[in-house]
C-alpha atoms as a PDB file:
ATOM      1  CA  UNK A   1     -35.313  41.734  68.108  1.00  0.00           C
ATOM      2  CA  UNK A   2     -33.364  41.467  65.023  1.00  0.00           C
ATOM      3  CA  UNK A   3     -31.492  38.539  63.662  1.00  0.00           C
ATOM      4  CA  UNK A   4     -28.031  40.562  63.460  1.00  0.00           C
ATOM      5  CA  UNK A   5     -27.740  43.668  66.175  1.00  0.00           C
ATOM      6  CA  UNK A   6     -24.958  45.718  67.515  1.00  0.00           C
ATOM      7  CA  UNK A   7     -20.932  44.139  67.216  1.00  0.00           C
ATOM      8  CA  UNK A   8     -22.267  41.194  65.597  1.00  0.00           C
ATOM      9  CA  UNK A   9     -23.678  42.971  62.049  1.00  0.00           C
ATOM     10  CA  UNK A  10     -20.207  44.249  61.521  1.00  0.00           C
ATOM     11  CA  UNK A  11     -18.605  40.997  61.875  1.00  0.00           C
ATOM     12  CA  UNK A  12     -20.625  38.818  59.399  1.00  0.00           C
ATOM     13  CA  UNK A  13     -19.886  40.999  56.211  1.00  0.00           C
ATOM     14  CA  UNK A  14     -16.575  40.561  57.335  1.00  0.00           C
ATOM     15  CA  UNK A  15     -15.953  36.983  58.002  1.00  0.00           C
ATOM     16  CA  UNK A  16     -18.718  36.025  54.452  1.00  0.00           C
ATOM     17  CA  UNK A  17     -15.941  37.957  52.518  1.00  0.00           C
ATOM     18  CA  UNK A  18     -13.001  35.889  54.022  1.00  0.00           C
ATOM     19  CA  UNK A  19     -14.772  32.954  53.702  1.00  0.00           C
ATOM     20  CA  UNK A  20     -15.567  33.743  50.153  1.00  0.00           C
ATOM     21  CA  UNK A  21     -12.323  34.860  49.312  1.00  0.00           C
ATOM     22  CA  UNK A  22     -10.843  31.413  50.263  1.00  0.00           C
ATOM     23  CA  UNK A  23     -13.660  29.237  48.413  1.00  0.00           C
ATOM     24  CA  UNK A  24     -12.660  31.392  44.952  1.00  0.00           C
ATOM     25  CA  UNK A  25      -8.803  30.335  46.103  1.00  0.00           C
ATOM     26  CA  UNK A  26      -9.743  26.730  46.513  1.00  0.00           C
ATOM     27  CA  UNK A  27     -11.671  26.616  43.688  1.00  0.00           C
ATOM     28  CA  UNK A  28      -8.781  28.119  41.619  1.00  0.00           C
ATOM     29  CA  UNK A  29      -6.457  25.465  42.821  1.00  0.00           C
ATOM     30  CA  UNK A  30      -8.904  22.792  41.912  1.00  0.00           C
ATOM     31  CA  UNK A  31      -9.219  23.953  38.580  1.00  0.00           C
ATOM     32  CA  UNK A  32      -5.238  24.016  38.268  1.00  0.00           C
ATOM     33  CA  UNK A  33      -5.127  20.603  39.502  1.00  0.00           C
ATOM     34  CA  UNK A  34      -7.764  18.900  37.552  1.00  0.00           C
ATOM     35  CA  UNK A  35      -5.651  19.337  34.425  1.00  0.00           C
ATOM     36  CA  UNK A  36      -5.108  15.976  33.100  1.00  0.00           C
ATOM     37  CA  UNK A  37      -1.464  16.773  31.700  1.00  0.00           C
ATOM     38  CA  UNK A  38       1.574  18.812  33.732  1.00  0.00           C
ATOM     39  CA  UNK A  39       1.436  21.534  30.747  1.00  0.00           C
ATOM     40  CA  UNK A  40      -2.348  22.037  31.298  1.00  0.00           C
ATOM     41  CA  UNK A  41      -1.449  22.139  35.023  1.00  0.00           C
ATOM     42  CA  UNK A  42       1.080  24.504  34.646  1.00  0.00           C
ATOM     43  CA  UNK A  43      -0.889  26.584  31.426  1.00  0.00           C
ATOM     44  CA  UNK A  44      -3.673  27.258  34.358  1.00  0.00           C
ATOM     45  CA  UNK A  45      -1.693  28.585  37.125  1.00  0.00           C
ATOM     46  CA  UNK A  46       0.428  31.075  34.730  1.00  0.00           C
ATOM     47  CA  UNK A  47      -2.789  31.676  33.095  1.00  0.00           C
ATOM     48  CA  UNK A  48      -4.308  32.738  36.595  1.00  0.00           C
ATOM     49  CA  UNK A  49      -1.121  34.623  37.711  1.00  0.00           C
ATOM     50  CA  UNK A  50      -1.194  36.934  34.270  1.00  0.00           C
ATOM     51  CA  UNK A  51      -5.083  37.672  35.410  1.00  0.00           C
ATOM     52  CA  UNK A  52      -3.892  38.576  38.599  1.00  0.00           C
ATOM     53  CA  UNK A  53      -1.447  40.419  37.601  1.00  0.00           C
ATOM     54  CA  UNK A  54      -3.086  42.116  34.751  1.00  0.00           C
ATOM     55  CA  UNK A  55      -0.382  41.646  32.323  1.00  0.00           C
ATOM     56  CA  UNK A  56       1.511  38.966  30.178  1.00  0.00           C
ATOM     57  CA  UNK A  57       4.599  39.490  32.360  1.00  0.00           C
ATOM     58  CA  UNK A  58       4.505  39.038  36.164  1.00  0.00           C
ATOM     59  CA  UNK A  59       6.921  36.982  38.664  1.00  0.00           C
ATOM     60  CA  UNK A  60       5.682  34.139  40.092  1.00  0.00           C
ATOM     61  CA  UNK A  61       6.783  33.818  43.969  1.00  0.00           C
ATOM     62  CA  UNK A  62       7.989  29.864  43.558  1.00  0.00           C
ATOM     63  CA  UNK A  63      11.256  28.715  42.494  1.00  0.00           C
ATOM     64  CA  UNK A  64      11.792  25.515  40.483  1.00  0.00           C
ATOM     65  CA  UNK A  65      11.480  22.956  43.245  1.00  0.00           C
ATOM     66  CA  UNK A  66       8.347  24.655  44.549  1.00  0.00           C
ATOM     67  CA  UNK A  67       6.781  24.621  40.966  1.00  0.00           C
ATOM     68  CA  UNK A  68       7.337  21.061  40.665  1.00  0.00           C
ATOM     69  CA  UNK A  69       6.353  20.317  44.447  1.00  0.00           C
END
């Protein structure tokens, strides 16, 4: 009998690319926070915004207070 069969070989592509999707998005926010200074902090998440974006002008869903929370 096979490993994956039926319902349950559908489901595991599925749930692997969720689960890989929030590993990259945890290891984004490590790399934002393991910037010694506030200005490399902040450099990395506009930096990762514009790449997700795909442009040098984007909005970034946070107001002040969140930015500094």
């Amino acid at each position: 009998m096979p490993l994956f069969s039926g319902i349950a070989s559908v489901r595991y592509p599925a749930v692997i690319r969720i689960l890989v999707q929030e590993n990259l998005s945890l290891l984004q926010w490590i790399r934002r926070l393991s910037g010694k200074t506030t200005r490399q902090k902040v450099m990395s998440y506009l930096s990762s915004q514009a790449l997700l974006a795909g442009s040098s002008e984007f909005r970034i869903p946070l107001n002040r207070q969140e930015m500094a929370g």
